[in-house]
PDB file of N, CA and C in Angstrom:
ATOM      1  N   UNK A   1      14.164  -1.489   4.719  1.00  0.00           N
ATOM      2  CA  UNK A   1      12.725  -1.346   4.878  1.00  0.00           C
ATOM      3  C   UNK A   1      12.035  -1.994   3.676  1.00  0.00           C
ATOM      4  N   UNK A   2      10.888  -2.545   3.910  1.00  0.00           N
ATOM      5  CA  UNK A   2      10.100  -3.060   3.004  1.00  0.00           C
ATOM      6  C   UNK A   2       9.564  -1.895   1.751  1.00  0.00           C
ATOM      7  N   UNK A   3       9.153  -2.611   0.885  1.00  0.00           N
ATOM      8  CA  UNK A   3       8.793  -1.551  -0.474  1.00  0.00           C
ATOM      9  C   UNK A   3       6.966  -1.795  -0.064  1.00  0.00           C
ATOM     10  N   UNK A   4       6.559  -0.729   0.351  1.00  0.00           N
ATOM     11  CA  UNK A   4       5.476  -0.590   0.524  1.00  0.00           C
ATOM     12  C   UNK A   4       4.220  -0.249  -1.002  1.00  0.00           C
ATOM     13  N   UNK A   5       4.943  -0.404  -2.121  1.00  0.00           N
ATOM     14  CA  UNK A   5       4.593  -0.013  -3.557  1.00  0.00           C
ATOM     15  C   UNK A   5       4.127  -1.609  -3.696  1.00  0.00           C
ATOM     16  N   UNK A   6       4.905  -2.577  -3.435  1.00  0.00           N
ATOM     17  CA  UNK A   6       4.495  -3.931  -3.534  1.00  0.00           C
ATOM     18  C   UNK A   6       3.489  -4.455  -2.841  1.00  0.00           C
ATOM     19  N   UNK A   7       3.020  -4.182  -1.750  1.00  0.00           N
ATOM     20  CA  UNK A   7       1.911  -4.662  -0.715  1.00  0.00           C
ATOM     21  C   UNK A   7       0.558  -4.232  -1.876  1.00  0.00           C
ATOM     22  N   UNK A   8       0.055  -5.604  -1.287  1.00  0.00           N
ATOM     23  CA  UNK A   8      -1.064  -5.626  -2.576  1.00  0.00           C
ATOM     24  C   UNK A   8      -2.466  -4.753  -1.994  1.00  0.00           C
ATOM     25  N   UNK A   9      -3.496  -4.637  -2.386  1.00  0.00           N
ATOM     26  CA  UNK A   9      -4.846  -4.241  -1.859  1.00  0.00           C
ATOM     27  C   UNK A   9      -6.132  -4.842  -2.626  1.00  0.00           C
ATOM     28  N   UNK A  10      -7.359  -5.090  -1.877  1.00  0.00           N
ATOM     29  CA  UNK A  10      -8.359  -5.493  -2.842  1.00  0.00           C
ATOM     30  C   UNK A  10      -9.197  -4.975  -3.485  1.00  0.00           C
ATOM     31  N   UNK A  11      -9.653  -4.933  -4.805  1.00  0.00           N
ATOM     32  CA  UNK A  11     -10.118  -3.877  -5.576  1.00  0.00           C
ATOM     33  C   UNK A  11     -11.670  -4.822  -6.156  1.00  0.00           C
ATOM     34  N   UNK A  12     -12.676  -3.895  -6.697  1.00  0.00           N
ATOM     35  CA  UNK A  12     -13.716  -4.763  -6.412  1.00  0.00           C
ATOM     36  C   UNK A  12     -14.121  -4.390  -8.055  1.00  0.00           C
ATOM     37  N   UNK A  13     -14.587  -4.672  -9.218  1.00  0.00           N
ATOM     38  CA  UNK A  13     -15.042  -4.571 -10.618  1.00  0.00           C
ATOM     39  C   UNK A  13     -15.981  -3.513 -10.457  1.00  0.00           C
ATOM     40  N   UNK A  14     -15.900  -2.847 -10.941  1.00  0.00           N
ATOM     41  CA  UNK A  14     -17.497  -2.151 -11.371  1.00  0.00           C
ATOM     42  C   UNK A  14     -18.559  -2.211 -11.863  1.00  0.00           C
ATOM     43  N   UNK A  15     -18.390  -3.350 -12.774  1.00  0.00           N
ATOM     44  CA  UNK A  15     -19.120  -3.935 -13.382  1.00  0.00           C
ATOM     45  C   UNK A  15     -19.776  -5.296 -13.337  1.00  0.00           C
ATOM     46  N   UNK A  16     -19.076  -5.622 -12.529  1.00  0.00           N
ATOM     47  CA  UNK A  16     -19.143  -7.383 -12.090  1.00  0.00           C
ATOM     48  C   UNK A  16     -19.069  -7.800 -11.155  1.00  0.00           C
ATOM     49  N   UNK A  17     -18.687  -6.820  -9.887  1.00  0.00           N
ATOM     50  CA  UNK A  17     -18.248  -7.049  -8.718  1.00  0.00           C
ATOM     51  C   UNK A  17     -17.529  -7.739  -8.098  1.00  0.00           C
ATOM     52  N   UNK A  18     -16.538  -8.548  -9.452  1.00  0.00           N
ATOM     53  CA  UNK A  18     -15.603  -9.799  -8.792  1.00  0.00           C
ATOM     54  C   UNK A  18     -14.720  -8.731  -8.010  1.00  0.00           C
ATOM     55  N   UNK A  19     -13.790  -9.726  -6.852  1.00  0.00           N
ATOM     56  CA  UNK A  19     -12.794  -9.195  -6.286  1.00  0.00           C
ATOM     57  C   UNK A  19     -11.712  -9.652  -6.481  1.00  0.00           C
ATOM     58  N   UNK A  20     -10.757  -8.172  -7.012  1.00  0.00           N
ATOM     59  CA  UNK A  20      -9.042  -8.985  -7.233  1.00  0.00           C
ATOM     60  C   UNK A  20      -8.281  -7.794  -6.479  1.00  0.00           C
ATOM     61  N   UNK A  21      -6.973  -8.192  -6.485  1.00  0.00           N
ATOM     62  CA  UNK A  21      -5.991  -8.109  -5.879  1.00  0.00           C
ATOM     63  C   UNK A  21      -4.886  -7.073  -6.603  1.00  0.00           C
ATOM     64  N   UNK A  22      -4.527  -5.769  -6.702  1.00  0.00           N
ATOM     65  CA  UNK A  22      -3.698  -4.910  -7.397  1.00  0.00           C
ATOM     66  C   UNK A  22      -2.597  -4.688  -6.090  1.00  0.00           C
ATOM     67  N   UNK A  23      -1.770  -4.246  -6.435  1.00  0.00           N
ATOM     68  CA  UNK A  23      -0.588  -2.926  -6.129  1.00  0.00           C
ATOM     69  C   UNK A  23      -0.626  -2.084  -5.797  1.00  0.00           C
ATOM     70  N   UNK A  24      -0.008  -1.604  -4.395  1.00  0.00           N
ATOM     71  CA  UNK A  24      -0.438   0.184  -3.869  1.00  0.00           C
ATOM     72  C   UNK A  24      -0.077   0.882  -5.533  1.00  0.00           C
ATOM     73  N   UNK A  25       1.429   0.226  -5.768  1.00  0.00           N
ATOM     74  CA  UNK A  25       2.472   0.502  -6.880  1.00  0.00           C
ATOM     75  C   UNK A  25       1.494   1.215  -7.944  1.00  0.00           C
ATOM     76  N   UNK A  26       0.363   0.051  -8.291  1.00  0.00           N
ATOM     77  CA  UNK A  26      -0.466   0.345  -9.535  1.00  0.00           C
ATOM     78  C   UNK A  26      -1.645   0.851  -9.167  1.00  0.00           C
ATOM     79  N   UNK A  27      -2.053   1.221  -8.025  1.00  0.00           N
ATOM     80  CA  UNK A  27      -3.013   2.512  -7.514  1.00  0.00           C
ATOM     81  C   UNK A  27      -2.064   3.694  -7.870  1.00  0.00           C
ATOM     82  N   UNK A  28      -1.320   3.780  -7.356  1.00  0.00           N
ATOM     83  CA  UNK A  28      -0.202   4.625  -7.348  1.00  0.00           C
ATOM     84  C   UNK A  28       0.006   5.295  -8.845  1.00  0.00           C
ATOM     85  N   UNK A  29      -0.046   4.961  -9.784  1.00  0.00           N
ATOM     86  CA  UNK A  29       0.123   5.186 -11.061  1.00  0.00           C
ATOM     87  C   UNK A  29      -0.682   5.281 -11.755  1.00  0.00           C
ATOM     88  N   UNK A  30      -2.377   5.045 -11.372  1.00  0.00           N
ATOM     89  CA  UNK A  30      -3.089   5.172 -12.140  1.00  0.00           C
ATOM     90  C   UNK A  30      -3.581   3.849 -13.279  1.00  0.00           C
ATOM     91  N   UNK A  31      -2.841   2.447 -13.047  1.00  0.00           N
ATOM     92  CA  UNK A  31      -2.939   1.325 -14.037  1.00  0.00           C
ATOM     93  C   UNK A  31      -4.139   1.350 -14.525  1.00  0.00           C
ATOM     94  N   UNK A  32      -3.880   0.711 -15.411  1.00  0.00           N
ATOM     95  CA  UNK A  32      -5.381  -0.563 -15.942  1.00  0.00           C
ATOM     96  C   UNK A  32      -4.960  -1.685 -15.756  1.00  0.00           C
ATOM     97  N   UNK A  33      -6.166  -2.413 -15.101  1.00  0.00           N
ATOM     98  CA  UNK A  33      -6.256  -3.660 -14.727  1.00  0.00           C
ATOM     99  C   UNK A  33      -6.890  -4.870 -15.529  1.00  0.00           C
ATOM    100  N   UNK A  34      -6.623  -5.838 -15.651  1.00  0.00           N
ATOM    101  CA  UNK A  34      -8.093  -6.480 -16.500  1.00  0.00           C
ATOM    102  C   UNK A  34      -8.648  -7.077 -15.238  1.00  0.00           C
ATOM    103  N   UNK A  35     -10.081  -7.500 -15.590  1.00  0.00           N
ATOM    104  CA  UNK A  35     -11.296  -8.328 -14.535  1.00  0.00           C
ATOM    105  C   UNK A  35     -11.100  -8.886 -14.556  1.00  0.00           C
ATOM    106  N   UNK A  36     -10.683 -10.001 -13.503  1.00  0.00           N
ATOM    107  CA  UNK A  36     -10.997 -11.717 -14.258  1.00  0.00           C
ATOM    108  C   UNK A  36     -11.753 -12.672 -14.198  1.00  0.00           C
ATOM    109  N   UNK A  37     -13.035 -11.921 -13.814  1.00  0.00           N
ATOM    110  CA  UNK A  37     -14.370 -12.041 -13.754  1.00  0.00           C
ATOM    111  C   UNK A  37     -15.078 -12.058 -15.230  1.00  0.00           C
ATOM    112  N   UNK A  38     -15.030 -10.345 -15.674  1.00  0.00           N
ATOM    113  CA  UNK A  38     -15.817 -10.109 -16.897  1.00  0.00           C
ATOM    114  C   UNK A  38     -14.621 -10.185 -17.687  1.00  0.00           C
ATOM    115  N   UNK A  39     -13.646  -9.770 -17.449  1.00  0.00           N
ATOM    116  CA  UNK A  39     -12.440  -9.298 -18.420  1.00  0.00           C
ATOM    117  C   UNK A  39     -12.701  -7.812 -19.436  1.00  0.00           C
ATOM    118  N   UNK A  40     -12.897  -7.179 -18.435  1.00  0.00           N
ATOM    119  CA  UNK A  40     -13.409  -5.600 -18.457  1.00  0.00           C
ATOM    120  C   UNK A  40     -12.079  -5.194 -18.308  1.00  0.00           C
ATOM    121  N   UNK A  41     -11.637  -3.421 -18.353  1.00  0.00           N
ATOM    122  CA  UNK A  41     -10.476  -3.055 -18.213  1.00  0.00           C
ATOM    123  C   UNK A  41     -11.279  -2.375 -16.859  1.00  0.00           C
ATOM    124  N   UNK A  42     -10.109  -2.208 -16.236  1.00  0.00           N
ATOM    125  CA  UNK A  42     -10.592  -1.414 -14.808  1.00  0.00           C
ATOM    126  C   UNK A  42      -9.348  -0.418 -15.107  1.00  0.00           C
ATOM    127  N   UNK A  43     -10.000   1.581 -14.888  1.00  0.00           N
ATOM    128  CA  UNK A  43      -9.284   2.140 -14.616  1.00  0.00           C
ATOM    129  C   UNK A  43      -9.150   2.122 -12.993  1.00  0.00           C
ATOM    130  N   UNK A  44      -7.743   2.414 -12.454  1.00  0.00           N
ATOM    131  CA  UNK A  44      -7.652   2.602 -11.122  1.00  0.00           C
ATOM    132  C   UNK A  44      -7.463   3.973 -10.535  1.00  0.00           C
ATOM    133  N   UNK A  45      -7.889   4.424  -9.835  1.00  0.00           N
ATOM    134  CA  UNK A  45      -7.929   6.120  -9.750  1.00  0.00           C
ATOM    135  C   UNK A  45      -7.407   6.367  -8.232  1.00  0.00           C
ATOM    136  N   UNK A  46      -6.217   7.296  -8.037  1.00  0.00           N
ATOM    137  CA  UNK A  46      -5.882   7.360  -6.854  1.00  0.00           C
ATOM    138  C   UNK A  46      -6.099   9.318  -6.689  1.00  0.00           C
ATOM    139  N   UNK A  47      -7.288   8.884  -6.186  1.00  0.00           N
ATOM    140  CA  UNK A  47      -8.400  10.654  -6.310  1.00  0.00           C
ATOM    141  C   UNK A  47      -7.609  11.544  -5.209  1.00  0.00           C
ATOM    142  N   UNK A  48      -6.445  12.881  -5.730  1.00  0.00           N
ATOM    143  CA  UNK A  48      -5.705  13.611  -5.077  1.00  0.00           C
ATOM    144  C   UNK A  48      -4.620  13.208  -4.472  1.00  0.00           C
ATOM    145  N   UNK A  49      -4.178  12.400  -5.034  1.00  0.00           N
ATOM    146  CA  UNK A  49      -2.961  11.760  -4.384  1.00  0.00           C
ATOM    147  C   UNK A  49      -2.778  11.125  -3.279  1.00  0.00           C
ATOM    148  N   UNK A  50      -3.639  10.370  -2.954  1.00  0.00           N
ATOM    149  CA  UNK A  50      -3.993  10.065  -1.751  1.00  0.00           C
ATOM    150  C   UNK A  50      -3.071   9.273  -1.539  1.00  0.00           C
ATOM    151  N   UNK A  51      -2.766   8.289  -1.821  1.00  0.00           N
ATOM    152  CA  UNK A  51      -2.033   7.065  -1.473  1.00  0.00           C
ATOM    153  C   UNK A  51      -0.791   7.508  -1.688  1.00  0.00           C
ATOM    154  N   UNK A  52       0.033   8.106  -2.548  1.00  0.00           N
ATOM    155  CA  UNK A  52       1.276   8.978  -1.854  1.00  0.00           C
ATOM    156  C   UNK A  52       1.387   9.351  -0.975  1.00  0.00           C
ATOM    157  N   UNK A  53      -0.247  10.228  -0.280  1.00  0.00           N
ATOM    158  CA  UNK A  53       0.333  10.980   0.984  1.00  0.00           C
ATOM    159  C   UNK A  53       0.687   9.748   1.908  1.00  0.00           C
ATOM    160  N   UNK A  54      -0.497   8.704   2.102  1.00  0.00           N
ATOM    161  CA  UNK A  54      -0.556   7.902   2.901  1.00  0.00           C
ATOM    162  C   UNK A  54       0.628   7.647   3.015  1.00  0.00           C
ATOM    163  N   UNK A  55       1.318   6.744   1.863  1.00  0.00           N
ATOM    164  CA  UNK A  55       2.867   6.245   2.082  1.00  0.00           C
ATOM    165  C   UNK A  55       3.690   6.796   2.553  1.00  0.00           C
ATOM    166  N   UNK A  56       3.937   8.355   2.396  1.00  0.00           N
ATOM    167  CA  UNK A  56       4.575   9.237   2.900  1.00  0.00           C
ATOM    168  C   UNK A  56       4.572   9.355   4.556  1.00  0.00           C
ATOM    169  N   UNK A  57       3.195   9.633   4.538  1.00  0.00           N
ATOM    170  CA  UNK A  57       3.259   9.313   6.283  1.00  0.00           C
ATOM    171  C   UNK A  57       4.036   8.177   6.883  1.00  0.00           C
ATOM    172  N   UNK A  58       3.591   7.011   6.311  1.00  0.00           N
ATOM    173  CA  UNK A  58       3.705   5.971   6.725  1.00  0.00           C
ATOM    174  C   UNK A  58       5.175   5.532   7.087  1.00  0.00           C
ATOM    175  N   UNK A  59       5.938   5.917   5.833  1.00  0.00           N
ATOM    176  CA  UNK A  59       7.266   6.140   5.911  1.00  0.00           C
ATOM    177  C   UNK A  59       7.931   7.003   6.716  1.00  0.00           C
ATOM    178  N   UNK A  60       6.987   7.901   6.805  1.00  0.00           N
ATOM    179  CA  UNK A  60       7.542   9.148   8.586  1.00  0.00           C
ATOM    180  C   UNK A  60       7.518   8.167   9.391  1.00  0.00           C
ATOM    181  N   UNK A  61       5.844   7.861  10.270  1.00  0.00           N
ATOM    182  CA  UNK A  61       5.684   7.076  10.935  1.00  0.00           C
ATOM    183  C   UNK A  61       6.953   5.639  11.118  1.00  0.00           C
ATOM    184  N   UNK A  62       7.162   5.307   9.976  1.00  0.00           N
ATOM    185  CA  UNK A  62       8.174   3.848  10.305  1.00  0.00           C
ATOM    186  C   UNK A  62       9.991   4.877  10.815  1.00  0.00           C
ATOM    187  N   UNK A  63      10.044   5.722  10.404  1.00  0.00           N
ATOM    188  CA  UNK A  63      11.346   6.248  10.486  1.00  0.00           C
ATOM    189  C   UNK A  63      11.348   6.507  12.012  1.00  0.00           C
ATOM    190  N   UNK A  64      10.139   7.323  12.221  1.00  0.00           N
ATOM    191  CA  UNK A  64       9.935   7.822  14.128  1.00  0.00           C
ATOM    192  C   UNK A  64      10.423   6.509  14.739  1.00  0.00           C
ATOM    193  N   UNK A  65       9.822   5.478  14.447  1.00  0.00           N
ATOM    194  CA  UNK A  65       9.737   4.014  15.644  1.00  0.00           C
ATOM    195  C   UNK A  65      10.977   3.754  15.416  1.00  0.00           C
ATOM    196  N   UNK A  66      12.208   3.815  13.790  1.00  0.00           N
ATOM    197  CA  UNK A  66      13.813   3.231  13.598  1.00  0.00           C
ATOM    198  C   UNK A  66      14.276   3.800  14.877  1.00  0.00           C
ATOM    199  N   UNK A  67      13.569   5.587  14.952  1.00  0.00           N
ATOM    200  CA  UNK A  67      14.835   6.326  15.760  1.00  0.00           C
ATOM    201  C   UNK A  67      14.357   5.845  17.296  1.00  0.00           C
ATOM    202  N   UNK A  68      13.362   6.006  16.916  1.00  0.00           N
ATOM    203  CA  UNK A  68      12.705   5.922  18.821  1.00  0.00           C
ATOM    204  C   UNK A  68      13.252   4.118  19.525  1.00  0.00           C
ATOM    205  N   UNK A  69      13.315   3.483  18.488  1.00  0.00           N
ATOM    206  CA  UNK A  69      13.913   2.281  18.995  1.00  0.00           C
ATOM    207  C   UNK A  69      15.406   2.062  19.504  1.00  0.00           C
ATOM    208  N   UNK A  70      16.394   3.123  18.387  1.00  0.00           N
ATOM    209  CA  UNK A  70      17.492   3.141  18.289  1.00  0.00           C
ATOM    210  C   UNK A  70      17.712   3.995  19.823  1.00  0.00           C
ATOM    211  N   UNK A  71      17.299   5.123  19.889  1.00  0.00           N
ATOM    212  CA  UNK A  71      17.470   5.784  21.256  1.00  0.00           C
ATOM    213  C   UNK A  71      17.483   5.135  22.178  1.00  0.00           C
ATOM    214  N   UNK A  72      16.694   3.582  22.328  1.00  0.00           N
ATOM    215  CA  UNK A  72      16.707   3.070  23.826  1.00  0.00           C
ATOM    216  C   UNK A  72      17.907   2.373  24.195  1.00  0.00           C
ATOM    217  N   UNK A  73      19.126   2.188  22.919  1.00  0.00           N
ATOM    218  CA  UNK A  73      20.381   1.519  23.552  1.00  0.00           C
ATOM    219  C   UNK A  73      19.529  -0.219  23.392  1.00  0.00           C
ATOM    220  N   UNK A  74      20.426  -0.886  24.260  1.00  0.00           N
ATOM    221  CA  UNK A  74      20.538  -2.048  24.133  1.00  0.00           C
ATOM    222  C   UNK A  74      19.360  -2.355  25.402  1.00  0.00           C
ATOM    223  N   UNK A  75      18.799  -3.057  24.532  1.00  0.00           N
ATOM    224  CA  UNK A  75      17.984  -3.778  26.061  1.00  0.00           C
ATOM    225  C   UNK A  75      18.289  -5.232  26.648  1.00  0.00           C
ATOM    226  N   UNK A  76      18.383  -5.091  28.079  1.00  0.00           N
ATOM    227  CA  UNK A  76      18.747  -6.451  28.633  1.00  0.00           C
ATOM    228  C   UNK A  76      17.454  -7.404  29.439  1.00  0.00           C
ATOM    229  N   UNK A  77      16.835  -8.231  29.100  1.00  0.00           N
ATOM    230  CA  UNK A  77      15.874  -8.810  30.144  1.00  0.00           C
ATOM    231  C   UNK A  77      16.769 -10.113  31.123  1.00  0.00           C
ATOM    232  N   UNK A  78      16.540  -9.939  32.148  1.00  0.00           N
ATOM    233  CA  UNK A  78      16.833 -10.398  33.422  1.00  0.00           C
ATOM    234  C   UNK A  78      15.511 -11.349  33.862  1.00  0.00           C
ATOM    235  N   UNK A  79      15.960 -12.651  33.846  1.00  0.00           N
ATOM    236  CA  UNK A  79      14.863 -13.510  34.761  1.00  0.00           C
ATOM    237  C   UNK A  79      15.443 -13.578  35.504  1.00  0.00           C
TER     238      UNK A  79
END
């Protein structure tokens, strides 16, 4: 399975409004970022753990579809 910590997201300055590009990974942890707009520090705030839960689901969700796929056996298409 893919590392869903690596999939990037877009994050917007607070101060400058440029738009860049972080890490669930470094939502995830709380980073500092620099702007590369102003070259401000950006704290990143993941308010209640949110993006754990998300992943968590997400990782349910992908496990349901491994099994639910695996249950159907082999499929054959017939023209």
């Amino acid at each position: 399975m893919f590392d869903l910590g690596k999939q990037s997201v877009t994050v917007e300055c607070p101060a400058c409004h440029f738009t860049g590009q972080v890490t669930i990974k470094q939502v995830q942890i709380r980073d500092v970022v620099i702007c590369r707009g102003c070259k401000g520090n950006i704290q990143l705030e993941d308010h209640l753990g949110t993006t754990e839960k998300a992943m968590r689901d997400l990782r349910r969700a992908i496990r349901q579809l491994q099994d639910q796929l695996a249950g159907m056996g082999r499929i054959t298409i017939r023209l």
